[in-house]
ModelCIF file with pLDDT and N, C-alpha, C, O atoms, coordinates in Angstrom:
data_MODEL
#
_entry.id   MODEL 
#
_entity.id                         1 
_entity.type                       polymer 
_entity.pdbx_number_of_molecules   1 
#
_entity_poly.entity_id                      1 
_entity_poly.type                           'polypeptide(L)' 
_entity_poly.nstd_linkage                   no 
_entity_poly.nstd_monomer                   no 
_entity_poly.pdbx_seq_one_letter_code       
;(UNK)(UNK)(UNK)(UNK)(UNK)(UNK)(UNK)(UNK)(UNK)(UNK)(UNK)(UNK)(UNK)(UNK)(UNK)(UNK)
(UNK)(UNK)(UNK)(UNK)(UNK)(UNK)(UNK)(UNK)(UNK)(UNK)(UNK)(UNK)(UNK)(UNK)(UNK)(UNK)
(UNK)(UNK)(UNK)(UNK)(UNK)(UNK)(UNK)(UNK)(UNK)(UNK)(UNK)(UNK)(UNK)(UNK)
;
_entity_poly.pdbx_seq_one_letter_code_can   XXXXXXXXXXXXXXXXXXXXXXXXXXXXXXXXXXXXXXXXXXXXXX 
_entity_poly.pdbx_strand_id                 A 
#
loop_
_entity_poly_seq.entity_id 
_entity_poly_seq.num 
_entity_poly_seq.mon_id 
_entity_poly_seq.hetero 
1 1  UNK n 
1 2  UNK n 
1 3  UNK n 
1 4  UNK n 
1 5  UNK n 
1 6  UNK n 
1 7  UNK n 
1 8  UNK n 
1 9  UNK n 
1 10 UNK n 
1 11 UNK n 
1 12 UNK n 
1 13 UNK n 
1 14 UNK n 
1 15 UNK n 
1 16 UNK n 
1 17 UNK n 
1 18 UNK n 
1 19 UNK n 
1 20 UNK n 
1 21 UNK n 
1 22 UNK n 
1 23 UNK n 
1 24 UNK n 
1 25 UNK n 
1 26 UNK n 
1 27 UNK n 
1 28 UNK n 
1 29 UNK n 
1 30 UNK n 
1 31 UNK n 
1 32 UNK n 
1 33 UNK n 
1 34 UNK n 
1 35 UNK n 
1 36 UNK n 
1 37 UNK n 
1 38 UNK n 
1 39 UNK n 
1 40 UNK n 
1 41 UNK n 
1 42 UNK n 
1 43 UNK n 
1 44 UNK n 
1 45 UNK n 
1 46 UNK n 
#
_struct_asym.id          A 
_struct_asym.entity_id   1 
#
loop_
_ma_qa_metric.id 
_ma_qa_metric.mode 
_ma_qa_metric.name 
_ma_qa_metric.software_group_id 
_ma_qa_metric.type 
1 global pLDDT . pLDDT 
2 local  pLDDT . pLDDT 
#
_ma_qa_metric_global.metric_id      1 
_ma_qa_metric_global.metric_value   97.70 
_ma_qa_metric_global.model_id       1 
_ma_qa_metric_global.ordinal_id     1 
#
loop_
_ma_qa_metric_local.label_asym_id 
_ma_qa_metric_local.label_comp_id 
_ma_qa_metric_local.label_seq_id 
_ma_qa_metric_local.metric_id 
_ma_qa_metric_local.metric_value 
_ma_qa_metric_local.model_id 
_ma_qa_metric_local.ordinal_id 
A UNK 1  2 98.00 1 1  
A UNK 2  2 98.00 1 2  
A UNK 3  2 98.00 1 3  
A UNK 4  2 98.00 1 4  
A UNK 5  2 98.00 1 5  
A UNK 6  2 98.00 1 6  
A UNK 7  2 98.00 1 7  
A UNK 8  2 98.00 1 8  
A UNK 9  2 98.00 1 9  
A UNK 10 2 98.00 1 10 
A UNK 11 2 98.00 1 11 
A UNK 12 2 98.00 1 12 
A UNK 13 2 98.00 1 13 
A UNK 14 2 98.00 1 14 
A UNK 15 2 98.00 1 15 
A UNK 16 2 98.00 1 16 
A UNK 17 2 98.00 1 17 
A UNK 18 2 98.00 1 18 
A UNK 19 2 98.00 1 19 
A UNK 20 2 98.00 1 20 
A UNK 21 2 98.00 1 21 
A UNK 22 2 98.00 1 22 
A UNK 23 2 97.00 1 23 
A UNK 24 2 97.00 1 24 
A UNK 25 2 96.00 1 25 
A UNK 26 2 97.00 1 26 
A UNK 27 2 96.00 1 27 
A UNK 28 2 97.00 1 28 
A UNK 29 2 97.00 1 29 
A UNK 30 2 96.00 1 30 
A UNK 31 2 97.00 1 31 
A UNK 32 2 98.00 1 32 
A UNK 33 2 98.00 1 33 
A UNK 34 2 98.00 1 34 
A UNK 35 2 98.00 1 35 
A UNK 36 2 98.00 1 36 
A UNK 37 2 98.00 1 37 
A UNK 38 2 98.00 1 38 
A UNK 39 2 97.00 1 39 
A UNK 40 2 97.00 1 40 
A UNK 41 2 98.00 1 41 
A UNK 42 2 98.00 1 42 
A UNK 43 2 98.00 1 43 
A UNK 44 2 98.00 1 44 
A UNK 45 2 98.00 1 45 
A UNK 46 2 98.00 1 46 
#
loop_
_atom_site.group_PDB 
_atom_site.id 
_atom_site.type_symbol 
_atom_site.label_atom_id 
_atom_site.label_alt_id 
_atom_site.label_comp_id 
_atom_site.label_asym_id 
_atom_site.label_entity_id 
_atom_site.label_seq_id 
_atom_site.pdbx_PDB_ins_code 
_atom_site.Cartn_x 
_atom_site.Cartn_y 
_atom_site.Cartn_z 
_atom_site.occupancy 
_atom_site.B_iso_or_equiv 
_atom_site.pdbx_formal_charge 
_atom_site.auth_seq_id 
_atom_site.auth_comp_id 
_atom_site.auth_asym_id 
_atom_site.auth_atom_id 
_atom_site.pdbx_PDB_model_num 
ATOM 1   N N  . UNK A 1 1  ? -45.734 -67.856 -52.513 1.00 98.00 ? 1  UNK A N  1 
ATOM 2   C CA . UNK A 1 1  ? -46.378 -68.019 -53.804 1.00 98.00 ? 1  UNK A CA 1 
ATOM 3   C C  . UNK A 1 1  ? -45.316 -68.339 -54.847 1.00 98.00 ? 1  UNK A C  1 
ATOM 4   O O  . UNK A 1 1  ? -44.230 -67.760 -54.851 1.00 98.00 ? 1  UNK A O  1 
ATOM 5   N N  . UNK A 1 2  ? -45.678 -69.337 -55.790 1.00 98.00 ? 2  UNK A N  1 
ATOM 6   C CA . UNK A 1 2  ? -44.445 -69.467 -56.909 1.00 98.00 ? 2  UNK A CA 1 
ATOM 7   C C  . UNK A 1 2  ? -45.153 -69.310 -58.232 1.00 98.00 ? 2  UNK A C  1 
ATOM 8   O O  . UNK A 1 2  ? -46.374 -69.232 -58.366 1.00 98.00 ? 2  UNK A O  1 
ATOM 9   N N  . UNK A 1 3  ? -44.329 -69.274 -59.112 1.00 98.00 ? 3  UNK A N  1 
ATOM 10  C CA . UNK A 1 3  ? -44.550 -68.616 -60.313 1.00 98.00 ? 3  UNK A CA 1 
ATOM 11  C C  . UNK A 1 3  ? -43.449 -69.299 -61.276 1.00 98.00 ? 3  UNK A C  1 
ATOM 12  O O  . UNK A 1 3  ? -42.224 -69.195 -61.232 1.00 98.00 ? 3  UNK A O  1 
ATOM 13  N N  . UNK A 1 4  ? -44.252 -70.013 -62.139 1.00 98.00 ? 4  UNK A N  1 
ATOM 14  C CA . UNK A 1 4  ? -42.888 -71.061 -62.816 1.00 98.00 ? 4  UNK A CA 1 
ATOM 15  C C  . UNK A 1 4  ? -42.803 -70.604 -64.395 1.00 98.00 ? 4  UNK A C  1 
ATOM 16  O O  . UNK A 1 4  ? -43.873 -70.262 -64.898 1.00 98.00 ? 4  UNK A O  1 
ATOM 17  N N  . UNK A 1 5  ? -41.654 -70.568 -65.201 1.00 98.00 ? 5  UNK A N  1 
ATOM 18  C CA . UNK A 1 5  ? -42.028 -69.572 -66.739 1.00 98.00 ? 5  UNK A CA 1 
ATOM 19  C C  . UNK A 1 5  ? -40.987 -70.555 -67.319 1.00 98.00 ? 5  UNK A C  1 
ATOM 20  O O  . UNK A 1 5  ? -40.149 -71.316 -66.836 1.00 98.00 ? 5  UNK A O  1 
ATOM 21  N N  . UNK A 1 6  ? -41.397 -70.216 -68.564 1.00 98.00 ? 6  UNK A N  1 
ATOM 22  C CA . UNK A 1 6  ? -40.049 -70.818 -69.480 1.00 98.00 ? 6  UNK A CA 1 
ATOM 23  C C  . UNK A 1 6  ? -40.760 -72.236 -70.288 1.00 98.00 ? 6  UNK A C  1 
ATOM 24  O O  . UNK A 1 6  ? -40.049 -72.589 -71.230 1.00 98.00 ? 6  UNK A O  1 
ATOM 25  N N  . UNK A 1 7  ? -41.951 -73.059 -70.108 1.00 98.00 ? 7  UNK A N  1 
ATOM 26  C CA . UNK A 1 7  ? -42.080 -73.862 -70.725 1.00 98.00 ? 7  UNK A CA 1 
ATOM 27  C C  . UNK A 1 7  ? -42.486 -73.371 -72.337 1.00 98.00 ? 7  UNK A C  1 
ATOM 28  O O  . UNK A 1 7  ? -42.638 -72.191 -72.656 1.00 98.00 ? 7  UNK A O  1 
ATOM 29  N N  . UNK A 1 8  ? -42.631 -74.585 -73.306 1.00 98.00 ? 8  UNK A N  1 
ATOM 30  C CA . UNK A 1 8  ? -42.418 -74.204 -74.520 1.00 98.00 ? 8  UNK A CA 1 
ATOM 31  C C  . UNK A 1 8  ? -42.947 -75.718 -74.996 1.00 98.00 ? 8  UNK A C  1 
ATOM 32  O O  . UNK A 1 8  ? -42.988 -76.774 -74.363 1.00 98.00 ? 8  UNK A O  1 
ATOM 33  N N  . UNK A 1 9  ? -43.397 -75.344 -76.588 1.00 98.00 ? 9  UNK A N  1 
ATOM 34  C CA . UNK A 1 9  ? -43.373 -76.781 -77.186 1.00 98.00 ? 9  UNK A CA 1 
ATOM 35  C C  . UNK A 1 9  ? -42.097 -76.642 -78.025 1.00 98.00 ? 9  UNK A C  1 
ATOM 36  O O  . UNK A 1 9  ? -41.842 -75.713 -78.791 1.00 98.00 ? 9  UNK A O  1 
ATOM 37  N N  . UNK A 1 10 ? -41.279 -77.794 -77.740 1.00 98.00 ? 10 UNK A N  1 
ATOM 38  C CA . UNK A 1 10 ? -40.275 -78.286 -78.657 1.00 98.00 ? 10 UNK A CA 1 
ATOM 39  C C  . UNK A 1 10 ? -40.115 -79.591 -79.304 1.00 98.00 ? 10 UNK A C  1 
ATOM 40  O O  . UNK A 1 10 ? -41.106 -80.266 -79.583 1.00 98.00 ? 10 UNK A O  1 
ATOM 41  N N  . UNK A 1 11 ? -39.378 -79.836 -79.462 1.00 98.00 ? 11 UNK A N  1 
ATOM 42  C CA . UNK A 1 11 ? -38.788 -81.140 -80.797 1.00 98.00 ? 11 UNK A CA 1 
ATOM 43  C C  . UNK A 1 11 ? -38.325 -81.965 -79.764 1.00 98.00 ? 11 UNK A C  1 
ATOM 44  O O  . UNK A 1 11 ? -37.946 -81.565 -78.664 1.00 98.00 ? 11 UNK A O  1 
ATOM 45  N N  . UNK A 1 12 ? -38.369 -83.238 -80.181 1.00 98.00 ? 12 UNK A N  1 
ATOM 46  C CA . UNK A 1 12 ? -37.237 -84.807 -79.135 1.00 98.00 ? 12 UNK A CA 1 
ATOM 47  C C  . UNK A 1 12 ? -35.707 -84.356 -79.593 1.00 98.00 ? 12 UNK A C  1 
ATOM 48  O O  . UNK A 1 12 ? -35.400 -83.955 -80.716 1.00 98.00 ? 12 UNK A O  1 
ATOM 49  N N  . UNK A 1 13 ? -34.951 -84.493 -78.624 1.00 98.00 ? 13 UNK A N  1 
ATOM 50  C CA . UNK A 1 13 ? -33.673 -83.794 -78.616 1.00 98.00 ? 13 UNK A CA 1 
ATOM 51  C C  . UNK A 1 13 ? -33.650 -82.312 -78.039 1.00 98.00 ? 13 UNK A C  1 
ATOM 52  O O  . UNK A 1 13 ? -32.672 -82.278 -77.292 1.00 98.00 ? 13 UNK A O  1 
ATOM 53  N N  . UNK A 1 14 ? -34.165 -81.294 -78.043 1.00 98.00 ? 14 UNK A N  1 
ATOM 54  C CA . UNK A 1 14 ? -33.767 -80.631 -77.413 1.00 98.00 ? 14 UNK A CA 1 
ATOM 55  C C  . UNK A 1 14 ? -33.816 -79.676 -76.833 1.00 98.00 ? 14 UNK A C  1 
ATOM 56  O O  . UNK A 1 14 ? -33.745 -78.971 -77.839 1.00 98.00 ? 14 UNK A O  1 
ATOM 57  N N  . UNK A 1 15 ? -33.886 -78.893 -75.958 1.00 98.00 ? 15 UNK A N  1 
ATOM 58  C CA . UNK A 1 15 ? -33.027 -78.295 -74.833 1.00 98.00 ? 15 UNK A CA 1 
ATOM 59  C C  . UNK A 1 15 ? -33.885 -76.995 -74.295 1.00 98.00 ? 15 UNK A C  1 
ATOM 60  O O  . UNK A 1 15 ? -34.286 -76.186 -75.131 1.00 98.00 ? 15 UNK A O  1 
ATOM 61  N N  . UNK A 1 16 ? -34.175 -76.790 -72.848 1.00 98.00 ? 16 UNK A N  1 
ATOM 62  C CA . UNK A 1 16 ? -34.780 -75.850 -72.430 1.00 98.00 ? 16 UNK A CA 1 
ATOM 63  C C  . UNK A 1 16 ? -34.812 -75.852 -70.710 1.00 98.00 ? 16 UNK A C  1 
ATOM 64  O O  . UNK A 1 16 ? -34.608 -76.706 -69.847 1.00 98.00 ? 16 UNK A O  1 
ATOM 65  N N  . UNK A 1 17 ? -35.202 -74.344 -70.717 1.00 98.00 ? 17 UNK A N  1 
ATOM 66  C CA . UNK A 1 17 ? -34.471 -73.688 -68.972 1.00 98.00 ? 17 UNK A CA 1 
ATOM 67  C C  . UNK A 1 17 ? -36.057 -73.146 -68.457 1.00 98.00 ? 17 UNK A C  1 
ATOM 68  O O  . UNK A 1 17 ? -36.799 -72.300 -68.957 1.00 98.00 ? 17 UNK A O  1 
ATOM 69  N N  . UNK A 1 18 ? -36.179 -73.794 -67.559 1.00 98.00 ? 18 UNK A N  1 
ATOM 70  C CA . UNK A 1 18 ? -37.176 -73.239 -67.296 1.00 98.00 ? 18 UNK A CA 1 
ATOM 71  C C  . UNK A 1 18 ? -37.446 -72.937 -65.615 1.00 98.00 ? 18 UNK A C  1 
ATOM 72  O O  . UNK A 1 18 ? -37.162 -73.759 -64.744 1.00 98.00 ? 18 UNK A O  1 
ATOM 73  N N  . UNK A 1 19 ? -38.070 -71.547 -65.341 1.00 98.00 ? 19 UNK A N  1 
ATOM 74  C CA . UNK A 1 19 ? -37.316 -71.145 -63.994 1.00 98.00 ? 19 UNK A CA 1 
ATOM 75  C C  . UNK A 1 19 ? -39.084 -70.943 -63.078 1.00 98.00 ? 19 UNK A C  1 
ATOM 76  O O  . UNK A 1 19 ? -40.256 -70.933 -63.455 1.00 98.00 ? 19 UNK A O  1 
ATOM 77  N N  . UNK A 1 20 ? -38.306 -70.800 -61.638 1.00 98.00 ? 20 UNK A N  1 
ATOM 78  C CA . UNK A 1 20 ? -39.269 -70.587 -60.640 1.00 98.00 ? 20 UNK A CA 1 
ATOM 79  C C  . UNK A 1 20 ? -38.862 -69.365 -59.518 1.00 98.00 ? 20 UNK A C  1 
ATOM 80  O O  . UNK A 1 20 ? -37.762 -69.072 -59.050 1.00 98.00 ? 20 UNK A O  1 
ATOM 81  N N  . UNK A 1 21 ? -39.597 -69.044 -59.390 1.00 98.00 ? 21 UNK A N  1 
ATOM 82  C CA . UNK A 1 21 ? -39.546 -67.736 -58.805 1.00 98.00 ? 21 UNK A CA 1 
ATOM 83  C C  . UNK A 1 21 ? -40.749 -67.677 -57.642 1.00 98.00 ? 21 UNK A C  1 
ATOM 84  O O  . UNK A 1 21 ? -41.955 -67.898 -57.751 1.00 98.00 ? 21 UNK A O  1 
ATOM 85  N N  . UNK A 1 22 ? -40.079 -67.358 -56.684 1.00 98.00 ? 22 UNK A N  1 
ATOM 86  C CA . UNK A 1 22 ? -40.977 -67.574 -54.831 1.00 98.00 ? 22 UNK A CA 1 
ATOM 87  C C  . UNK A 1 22 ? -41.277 -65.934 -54.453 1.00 98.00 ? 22 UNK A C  1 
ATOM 88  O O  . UNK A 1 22 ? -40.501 -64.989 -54.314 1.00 98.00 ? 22 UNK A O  1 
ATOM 89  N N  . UNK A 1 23 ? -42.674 -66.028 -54.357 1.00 97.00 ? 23 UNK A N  1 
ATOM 90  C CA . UNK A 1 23 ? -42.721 -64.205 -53.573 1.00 97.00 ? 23 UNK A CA 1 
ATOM 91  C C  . UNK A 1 23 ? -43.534 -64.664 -52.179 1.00 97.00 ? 23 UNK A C  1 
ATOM 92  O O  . UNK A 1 23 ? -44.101 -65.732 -51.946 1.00 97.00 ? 23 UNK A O  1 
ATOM 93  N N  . UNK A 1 24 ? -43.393 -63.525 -51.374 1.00 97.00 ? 24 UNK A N  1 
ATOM 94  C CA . UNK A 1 24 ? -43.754 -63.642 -50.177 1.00 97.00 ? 24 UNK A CA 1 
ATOM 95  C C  . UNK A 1 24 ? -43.187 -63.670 -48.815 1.00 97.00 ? 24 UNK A C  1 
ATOM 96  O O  . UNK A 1 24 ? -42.500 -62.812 -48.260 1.00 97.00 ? 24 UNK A O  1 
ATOM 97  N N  . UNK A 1 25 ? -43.771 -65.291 -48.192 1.00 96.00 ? 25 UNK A N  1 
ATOM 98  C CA . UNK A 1 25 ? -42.647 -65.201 -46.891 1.00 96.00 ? 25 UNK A CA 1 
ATOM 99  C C  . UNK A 1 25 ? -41.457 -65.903 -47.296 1.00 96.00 ? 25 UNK A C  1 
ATOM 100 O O  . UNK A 1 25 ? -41.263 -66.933 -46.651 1.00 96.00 ? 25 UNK A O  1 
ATOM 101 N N  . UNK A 1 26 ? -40.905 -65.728 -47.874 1.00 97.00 ? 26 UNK A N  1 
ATOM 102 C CA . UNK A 1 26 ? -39.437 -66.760 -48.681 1.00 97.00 ? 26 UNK A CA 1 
ATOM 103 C C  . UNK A 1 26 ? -38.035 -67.021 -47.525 1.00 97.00 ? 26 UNK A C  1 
ATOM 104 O O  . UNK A 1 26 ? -37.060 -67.704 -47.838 1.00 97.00 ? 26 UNK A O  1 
ATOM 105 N N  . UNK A 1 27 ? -38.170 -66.407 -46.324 1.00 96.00 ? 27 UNK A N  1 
ATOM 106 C CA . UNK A 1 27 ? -37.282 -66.496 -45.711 1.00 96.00 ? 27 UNK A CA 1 
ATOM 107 C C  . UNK A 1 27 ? -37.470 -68.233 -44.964 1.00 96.00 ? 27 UNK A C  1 
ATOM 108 O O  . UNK A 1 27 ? -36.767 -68.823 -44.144 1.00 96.00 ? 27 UNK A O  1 
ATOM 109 N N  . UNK A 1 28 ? -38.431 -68.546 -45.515 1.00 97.00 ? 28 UNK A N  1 
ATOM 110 C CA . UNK A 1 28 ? -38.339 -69.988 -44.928 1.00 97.00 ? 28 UNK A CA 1 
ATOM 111 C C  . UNK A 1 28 ? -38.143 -71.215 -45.722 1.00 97.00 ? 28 UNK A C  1 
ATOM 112 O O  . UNK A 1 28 ? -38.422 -72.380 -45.440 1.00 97.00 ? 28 UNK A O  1 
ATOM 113 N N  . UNK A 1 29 ? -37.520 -70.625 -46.938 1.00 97.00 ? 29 UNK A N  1 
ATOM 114 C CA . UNK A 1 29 ? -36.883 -71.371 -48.170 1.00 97.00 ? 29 UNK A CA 1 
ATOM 115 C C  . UNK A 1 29 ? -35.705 -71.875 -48.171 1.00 97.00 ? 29 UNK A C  1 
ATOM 116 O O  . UNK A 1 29 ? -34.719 -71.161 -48.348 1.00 97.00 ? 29 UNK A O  1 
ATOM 117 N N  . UNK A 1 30 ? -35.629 -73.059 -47.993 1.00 96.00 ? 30 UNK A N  1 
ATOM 118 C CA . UNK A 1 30 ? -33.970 -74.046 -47.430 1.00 96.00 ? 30 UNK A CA 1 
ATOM 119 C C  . UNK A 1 30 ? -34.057 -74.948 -49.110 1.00 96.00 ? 30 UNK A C  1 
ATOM 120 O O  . UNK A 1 30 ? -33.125 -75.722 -49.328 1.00 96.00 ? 30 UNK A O  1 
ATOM 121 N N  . UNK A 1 31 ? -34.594 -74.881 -49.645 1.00 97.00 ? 31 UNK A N  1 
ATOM 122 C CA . UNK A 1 31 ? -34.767 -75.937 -51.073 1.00 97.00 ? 31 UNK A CA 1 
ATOM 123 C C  . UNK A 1 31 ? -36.107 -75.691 -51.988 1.00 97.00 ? 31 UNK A C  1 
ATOM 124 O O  . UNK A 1 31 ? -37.043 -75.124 -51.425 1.00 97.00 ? 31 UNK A O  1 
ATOM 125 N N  . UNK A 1 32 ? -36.213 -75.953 -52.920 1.00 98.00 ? 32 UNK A N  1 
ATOM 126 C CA . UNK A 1 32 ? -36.453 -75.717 -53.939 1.00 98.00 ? 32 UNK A CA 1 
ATOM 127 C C  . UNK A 1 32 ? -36.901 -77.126 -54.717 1.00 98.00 ? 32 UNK A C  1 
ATOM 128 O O  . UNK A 1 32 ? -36.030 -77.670 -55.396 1.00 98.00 ? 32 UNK A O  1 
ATOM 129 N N  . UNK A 1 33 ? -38.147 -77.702 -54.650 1.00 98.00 ? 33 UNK A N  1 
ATOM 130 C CA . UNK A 1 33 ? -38.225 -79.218 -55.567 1.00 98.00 ? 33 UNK A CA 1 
ATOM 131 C C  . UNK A 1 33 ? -38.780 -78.423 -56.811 1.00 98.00 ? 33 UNK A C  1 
ATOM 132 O O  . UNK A 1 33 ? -39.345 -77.330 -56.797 1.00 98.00 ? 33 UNK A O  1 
ATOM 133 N N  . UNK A 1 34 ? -38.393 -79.492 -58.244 1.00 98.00 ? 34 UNK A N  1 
ATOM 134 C CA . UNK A 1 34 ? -39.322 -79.010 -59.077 1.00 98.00 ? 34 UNK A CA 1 
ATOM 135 C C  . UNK A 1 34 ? -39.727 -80.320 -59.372 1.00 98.00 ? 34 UNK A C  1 
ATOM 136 O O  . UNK A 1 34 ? -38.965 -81.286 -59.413 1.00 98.00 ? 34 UNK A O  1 
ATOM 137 N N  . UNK A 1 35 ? -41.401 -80.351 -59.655 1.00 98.00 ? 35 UNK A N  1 
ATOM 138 C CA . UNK A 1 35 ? -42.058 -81.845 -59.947 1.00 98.00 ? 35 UNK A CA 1 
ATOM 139 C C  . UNK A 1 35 ? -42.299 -81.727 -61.368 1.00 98.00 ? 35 UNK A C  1 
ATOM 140 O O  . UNK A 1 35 ? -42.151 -80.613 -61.869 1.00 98.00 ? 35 UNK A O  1 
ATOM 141 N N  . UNK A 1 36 ? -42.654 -82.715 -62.106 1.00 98.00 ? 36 UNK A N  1 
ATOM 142 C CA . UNK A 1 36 ? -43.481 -82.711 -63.207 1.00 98.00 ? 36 UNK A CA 1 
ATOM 143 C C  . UNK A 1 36 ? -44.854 -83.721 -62.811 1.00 98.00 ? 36 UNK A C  1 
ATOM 144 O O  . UNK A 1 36 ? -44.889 -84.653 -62.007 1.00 98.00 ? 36 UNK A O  1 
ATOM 145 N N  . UNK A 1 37 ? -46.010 -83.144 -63.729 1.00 98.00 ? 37 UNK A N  1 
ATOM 146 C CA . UNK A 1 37 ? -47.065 -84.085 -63.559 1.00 98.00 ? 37 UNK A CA 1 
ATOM 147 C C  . UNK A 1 37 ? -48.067 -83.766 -64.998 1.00 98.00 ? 37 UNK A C  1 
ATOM 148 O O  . UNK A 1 37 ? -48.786 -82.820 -65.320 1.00 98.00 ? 37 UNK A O  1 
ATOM 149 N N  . UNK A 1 38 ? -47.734 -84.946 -65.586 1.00 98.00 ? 38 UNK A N  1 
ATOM 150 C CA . UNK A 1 38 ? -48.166 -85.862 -67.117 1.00 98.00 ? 38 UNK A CA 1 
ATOM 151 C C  . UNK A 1 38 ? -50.017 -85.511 -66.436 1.00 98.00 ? 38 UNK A C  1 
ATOM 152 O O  . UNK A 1 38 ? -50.672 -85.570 -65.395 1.00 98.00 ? 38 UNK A O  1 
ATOM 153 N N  . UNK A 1 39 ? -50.161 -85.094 -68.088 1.00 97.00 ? 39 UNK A N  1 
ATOM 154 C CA . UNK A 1 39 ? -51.805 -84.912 -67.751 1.00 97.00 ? 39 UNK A CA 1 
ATOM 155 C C  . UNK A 1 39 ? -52.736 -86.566 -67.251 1.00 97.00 ? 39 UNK A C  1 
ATOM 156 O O  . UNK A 1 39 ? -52.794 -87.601 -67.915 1.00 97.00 ? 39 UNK A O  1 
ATOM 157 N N  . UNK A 1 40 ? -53.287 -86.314 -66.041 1.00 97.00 ? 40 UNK A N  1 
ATOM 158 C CA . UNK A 1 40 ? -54.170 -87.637 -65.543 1.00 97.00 ? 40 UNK A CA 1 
ATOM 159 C C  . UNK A 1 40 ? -53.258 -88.359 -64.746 1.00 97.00 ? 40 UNK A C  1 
ATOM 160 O O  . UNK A 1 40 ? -53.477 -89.567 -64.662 1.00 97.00 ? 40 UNK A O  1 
ATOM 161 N N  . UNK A 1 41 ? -51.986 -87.761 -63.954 1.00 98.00 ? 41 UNK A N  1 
ATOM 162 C CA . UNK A 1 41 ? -51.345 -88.773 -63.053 1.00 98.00 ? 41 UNK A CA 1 
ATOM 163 C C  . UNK A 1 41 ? -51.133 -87.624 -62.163 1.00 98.00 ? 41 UNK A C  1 
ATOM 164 O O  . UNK A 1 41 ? -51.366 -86.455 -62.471 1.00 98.00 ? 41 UNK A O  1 
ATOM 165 N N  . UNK A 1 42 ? -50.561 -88.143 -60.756 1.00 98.00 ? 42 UNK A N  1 
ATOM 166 C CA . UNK A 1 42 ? -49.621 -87.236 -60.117 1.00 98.00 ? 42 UNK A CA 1 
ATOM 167 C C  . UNK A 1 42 ? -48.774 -86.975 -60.183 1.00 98.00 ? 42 UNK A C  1 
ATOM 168 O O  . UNK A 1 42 ? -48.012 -87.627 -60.897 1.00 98.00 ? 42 UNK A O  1 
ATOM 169 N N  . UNK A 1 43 ? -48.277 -85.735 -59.415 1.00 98.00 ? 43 UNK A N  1 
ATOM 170 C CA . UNK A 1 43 ? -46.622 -85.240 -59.721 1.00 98.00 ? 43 UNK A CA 1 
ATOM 171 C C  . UNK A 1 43 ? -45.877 -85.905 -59.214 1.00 98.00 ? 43 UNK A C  1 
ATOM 172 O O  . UNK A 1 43 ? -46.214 -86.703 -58.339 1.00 98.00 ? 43 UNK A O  1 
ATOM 173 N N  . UNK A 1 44 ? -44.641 -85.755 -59.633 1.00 98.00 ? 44 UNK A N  1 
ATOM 174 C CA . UNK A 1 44 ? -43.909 -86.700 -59.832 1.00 98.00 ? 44 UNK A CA 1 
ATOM 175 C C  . UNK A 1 44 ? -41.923 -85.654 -59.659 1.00 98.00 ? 44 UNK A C  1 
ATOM 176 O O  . UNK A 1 44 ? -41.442 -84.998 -60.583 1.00 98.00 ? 44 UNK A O  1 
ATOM 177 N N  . UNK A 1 45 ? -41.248 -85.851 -58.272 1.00 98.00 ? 45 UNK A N  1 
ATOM 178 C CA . UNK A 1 45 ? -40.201 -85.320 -58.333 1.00 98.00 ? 45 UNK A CA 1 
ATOM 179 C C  . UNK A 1 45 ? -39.181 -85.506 -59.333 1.00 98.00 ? 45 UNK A C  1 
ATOM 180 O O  . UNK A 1 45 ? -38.850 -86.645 -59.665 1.00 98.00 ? 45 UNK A O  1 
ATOM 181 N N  . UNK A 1 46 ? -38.636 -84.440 -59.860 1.00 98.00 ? 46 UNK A N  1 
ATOM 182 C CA . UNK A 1 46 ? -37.661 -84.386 -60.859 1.00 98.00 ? 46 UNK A CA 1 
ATOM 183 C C  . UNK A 1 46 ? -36.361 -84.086 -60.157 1.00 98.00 ? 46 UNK A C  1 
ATOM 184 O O  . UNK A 1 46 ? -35.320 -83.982 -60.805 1.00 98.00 ? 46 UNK A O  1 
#
């Protein structure tokens, strides 16, 4: 299960951390993608 925190509305220019956190069976965790996906498209790897 993941659990992603940290988004925010900000300004053009700048700057923010935003984290993910895995519970469960995690021992089968070799990587970590984070996507974004713009409202009305698919996600999209970052």
């Amino acid at each position: 299960r993941l659990e992603e925190s940290g988004g925010a509305s900000v300004r053009a220019g700048d700057s923010l951390r935003i984290s993910c956190r895995a519970y469960g069976d995690t021992e089968c965790i070799e990587r970590m993608h984070w996507y974004r996906q713009v409202s009305g498209k698919d996600k999209e790897l970052v």
